[in-house]
Protein backbone atom coordinates (compact mmCIF):
# COMPACT_ATOMS: atom_id res chain seq x y z
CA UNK A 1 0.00 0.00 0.00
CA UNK A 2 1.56 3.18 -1.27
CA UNK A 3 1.00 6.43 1.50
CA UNK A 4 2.29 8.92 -0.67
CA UNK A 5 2.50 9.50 -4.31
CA UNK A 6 3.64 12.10 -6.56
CA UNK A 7 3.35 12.98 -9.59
CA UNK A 8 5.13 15.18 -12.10
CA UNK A 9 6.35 17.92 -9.73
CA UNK A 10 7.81 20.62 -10.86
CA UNK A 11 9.39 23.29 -8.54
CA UNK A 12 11.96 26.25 -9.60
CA UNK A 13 12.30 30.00 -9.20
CA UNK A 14 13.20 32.97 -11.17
CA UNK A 15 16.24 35.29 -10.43
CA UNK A 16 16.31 38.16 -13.44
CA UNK A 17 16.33 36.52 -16.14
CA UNK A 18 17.55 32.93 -14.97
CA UNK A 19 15.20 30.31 -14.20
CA UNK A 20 16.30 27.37 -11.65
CA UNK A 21 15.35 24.22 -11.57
CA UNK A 22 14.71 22.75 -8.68
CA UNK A 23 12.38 19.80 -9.62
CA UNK A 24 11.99 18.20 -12.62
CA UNK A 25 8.94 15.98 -13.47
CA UNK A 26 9.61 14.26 -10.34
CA UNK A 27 7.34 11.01 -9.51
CA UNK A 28 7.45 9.01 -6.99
CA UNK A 29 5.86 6.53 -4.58
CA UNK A 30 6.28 6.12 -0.98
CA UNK A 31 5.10 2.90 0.79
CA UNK A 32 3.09 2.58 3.64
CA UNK A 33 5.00 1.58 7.48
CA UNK A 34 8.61 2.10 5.95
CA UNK A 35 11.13 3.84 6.61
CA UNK A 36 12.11 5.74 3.24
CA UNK A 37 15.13 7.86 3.07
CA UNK A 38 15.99 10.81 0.49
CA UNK A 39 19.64 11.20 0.10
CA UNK A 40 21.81 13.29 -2.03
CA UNK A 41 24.25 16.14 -2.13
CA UNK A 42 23.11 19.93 -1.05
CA UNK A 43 20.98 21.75 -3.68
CA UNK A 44 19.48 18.69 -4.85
CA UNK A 45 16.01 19.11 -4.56
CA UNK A 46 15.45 16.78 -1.45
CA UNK A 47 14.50 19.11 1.09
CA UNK A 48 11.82 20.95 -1.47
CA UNK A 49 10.91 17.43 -2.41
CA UNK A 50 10.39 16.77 1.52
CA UNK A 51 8.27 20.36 2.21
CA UNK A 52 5.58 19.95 -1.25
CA UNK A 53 4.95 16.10 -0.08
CA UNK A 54 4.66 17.80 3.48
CA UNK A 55 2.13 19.96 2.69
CA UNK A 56 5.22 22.65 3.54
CA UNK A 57 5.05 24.20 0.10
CA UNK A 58 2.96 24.41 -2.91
CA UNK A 59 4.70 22.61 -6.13
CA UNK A 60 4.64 24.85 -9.49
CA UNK A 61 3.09 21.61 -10.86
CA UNK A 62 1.99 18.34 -10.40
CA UNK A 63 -0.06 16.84 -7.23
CA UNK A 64 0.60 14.93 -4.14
CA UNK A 65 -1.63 12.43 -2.84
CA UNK A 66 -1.29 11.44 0.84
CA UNK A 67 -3.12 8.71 2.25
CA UNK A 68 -5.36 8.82 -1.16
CA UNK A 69 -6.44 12.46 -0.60
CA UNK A 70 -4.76 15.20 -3.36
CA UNK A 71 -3.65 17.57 -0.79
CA UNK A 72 -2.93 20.44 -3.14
CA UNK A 73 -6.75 20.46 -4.71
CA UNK A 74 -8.66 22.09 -1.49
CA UNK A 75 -8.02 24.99 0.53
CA UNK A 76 -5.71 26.10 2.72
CA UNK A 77 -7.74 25.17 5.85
CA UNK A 78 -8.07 21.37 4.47
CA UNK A 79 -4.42 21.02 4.09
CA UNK A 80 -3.80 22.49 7.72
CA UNK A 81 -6.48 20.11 9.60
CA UNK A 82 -4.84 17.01 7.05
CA UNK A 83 -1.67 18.26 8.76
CA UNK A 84 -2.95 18.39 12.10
CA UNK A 85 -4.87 14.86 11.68
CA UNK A 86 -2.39 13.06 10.05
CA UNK A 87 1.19 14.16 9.88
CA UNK A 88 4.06 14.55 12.61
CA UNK A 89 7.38 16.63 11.94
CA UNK A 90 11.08 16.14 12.78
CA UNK A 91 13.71 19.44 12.31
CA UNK A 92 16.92 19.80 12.49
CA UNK A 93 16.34 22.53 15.03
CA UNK A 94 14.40 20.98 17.21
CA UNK A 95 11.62 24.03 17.42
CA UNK A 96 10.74 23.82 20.75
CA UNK A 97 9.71 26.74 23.00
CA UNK A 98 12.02 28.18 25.66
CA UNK A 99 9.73 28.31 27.87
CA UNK A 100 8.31 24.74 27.98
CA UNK A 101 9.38 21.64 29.76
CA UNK A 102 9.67 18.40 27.86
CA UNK A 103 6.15 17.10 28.93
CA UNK A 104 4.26 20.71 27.93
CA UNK A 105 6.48 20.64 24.12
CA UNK A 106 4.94 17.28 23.82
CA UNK A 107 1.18 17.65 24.79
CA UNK A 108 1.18 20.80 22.92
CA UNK A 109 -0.13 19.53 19.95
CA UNK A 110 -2.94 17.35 21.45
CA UNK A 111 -4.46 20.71 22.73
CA UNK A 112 -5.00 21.91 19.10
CA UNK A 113 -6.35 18.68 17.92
CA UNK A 114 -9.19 19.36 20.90
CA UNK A 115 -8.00 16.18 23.53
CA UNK A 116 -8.82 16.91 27.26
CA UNK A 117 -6.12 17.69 29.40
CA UNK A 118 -5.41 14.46 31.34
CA UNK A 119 -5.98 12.32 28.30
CA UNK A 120 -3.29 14.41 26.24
CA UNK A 121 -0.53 14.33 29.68
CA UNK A 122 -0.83 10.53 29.74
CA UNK A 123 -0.25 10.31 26.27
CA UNK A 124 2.44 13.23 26.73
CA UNK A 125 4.20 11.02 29.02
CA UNK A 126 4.07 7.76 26.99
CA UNK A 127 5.44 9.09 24.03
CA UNK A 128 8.49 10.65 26.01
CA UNK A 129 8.82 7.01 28.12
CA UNK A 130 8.90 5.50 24.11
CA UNK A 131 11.79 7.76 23.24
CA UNK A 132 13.91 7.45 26.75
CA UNK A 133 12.84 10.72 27.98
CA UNK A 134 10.21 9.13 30.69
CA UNK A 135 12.43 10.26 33.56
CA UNK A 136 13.38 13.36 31.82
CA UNK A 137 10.10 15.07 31.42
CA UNK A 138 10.52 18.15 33.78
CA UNK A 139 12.99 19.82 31.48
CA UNK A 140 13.17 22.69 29.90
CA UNK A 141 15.37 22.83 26.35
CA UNK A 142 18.15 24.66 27.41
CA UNK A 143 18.62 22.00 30.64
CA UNK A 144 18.79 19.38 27.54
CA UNK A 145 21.49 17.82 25.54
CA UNK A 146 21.19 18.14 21.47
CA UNK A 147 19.81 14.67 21.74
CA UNK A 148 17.49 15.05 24.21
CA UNK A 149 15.71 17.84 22.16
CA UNK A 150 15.74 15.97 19.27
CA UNK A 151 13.96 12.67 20.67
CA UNK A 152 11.41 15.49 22.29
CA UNK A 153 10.79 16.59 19.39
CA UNK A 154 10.21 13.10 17.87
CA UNK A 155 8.28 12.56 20.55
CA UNK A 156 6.08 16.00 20.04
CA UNK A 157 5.44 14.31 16.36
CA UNK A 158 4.50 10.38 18.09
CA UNK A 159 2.35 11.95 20.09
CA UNK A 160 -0.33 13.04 17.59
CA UNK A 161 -0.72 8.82 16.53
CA UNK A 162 0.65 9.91 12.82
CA UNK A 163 0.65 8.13 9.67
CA UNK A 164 3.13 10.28 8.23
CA UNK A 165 6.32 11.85 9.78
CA UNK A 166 8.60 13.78 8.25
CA UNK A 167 11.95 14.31 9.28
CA UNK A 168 14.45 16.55 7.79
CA UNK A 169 17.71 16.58 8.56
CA UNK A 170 16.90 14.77 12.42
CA UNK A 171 20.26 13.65 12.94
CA UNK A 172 22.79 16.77 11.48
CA UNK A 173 23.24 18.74 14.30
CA UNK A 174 24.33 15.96 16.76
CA UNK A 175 26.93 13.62 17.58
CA UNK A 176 27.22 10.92 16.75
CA UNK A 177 25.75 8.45 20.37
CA UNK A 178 22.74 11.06 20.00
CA UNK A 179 22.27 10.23 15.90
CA UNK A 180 22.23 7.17 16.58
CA UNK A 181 19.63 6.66 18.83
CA UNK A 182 17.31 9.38 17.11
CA UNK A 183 18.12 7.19 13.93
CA UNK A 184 17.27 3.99 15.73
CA UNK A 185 13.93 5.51 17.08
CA UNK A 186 12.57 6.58 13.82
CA UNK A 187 13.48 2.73 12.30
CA UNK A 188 11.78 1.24 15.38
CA UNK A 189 8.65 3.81 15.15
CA UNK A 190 8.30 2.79 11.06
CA UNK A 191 8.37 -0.95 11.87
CA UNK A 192 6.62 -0.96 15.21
CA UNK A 193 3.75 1.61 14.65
CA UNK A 194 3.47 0.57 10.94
CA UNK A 195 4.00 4.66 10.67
CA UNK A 196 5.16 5.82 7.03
CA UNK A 197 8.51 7.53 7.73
CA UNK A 198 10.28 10.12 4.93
CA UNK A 199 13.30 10.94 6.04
CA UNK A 200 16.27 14.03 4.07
CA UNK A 201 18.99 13.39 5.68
CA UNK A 202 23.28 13.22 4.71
CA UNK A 203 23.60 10.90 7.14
CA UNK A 204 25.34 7.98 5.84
CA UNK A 205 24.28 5.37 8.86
CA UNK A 206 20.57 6.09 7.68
CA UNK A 207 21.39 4.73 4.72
CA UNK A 208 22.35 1.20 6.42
CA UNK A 209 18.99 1.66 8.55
CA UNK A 210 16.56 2.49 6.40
CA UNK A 211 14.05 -0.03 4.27
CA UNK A 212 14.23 1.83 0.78
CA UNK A 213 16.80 4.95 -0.78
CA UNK A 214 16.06 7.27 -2.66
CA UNK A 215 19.09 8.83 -4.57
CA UNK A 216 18.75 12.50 -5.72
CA UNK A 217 20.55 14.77 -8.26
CA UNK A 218 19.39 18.07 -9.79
CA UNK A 219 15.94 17.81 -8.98
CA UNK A 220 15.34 13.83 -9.98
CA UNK A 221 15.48 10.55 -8.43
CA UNK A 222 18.68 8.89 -10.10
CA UNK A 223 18.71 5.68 -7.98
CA UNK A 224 15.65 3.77 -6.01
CA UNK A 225 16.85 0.87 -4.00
CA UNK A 226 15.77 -1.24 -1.53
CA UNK A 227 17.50 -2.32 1.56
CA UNK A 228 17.03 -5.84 2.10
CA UNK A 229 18.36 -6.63 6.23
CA UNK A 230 15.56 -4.10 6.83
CA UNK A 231 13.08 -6.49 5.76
CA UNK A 232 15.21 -9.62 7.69
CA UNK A 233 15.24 -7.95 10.70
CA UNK A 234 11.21 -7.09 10.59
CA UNK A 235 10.66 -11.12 10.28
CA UNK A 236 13.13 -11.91 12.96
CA UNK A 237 11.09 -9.45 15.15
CA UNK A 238 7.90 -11.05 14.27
CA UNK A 239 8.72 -14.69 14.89
């Protein structure tokens, strides 16, 4: 079952008289409770290719359909309660407020999406227990490591039950014990909440952890490949 497809995208923008390409006829389809990764060098495409299937940023052409709805036909307010409903994000900044310990960052989304108070702290706290933060959930950012912010912010996305996350970049600005637990989460959330992962990153351990690549250059997919332990290790977890 395919969560995501695109078709024909085309993104670029206009400087004078030059016109950049960004994306070119890009198409593409992204399977349901995987783990997909979109590598390739800087100025690709992959991030802009990350934000339109995102519902981030309007393509110049072509549409996106996630979980079978075309999320570029309606308005703006459809695409923002699709987002609310049905998509998590992962930054490489983290984003969370200064102001906010761990457990308030996480149960901050739950308000919006109209769950009661005690309903959206117990869920607050199991999504921070699921990413190693259960003991943690007092803090505020700046008492955090890089890592720690990071899995709070995964945890801010797994919190919301999503079908779709989106991570960009999750594992860039730490080192590399932190990576590789934030790298190791997202794997186990793909596999264990059958969640459909898309994942920009330049990390090269991703690459070993993830169930399919997708290889960019100048704004098209060059190389699709599958990564076959990934599907091993999901039948040595089920039996």
């Amino acid at each position: 079952m395919n969560a995501l497809e695109a078709r024909d995208l085309c993104m670029g923008y206009t400087s004078g008289k030059l016109r950049t390409e960004i994306l070119r006829g890009l198409s593409l389809t992204v399977e349901a409770g995987r783990l997909t990764l979109i590598a390739g060098p800087s100025g690709c495409g992959k991030s802009t290719l990350l934000s339109i299937l995102s519902g981030l940023q309007r393509p110049d052409s072509g549409s996106v359909l996630a979980l079978g709805e075309d999320i570029w036909r309606g308005d703006r307010h459809a695409l923002d309660r699709f987002r609310l409903q049905h998509t998590g994000f992962v930054f490489q900044g983290f984003n969370l407020f200064p102001a906010l310990t761990a457990l308030e960052q996480v149960m901050l989304p739950l308000g919006y999406m109209g769950v009661d108070d005690r309903a959206a702290e117990a869920r607050g706290r199991a999504a921070l227990d699921e990413v190693g933060l259960g003991e943690r959930t007092h803090l505020l950012p700046a008492e955090m490591s890089g890592g720690e912010k990071q899995r709070v912010a995964i945890a801010r996305a797994l919190v919301k039950q999503p079908q779709l996350l989106f991570a960009d970049e999750p594992t860039s600005a730490l080192d590399a014990a932190n990576g590789q637990i934030v790298i190791d989460t997202l794997r186990r959330i793909a596999h264990e909440h059958r969640t459909t992962v898309l994942c920009v990153s330049h990390d090269p351990r991703l690459v070993t952890h993830a169930d399919r690549v997708l290889e960019m250059e100048d704004g098209v997919i060059l190389n699709d490949r599958r990564v076959p332990h990934a599907s091993a290790s999901q039948q040595e977890r089920a039996s």
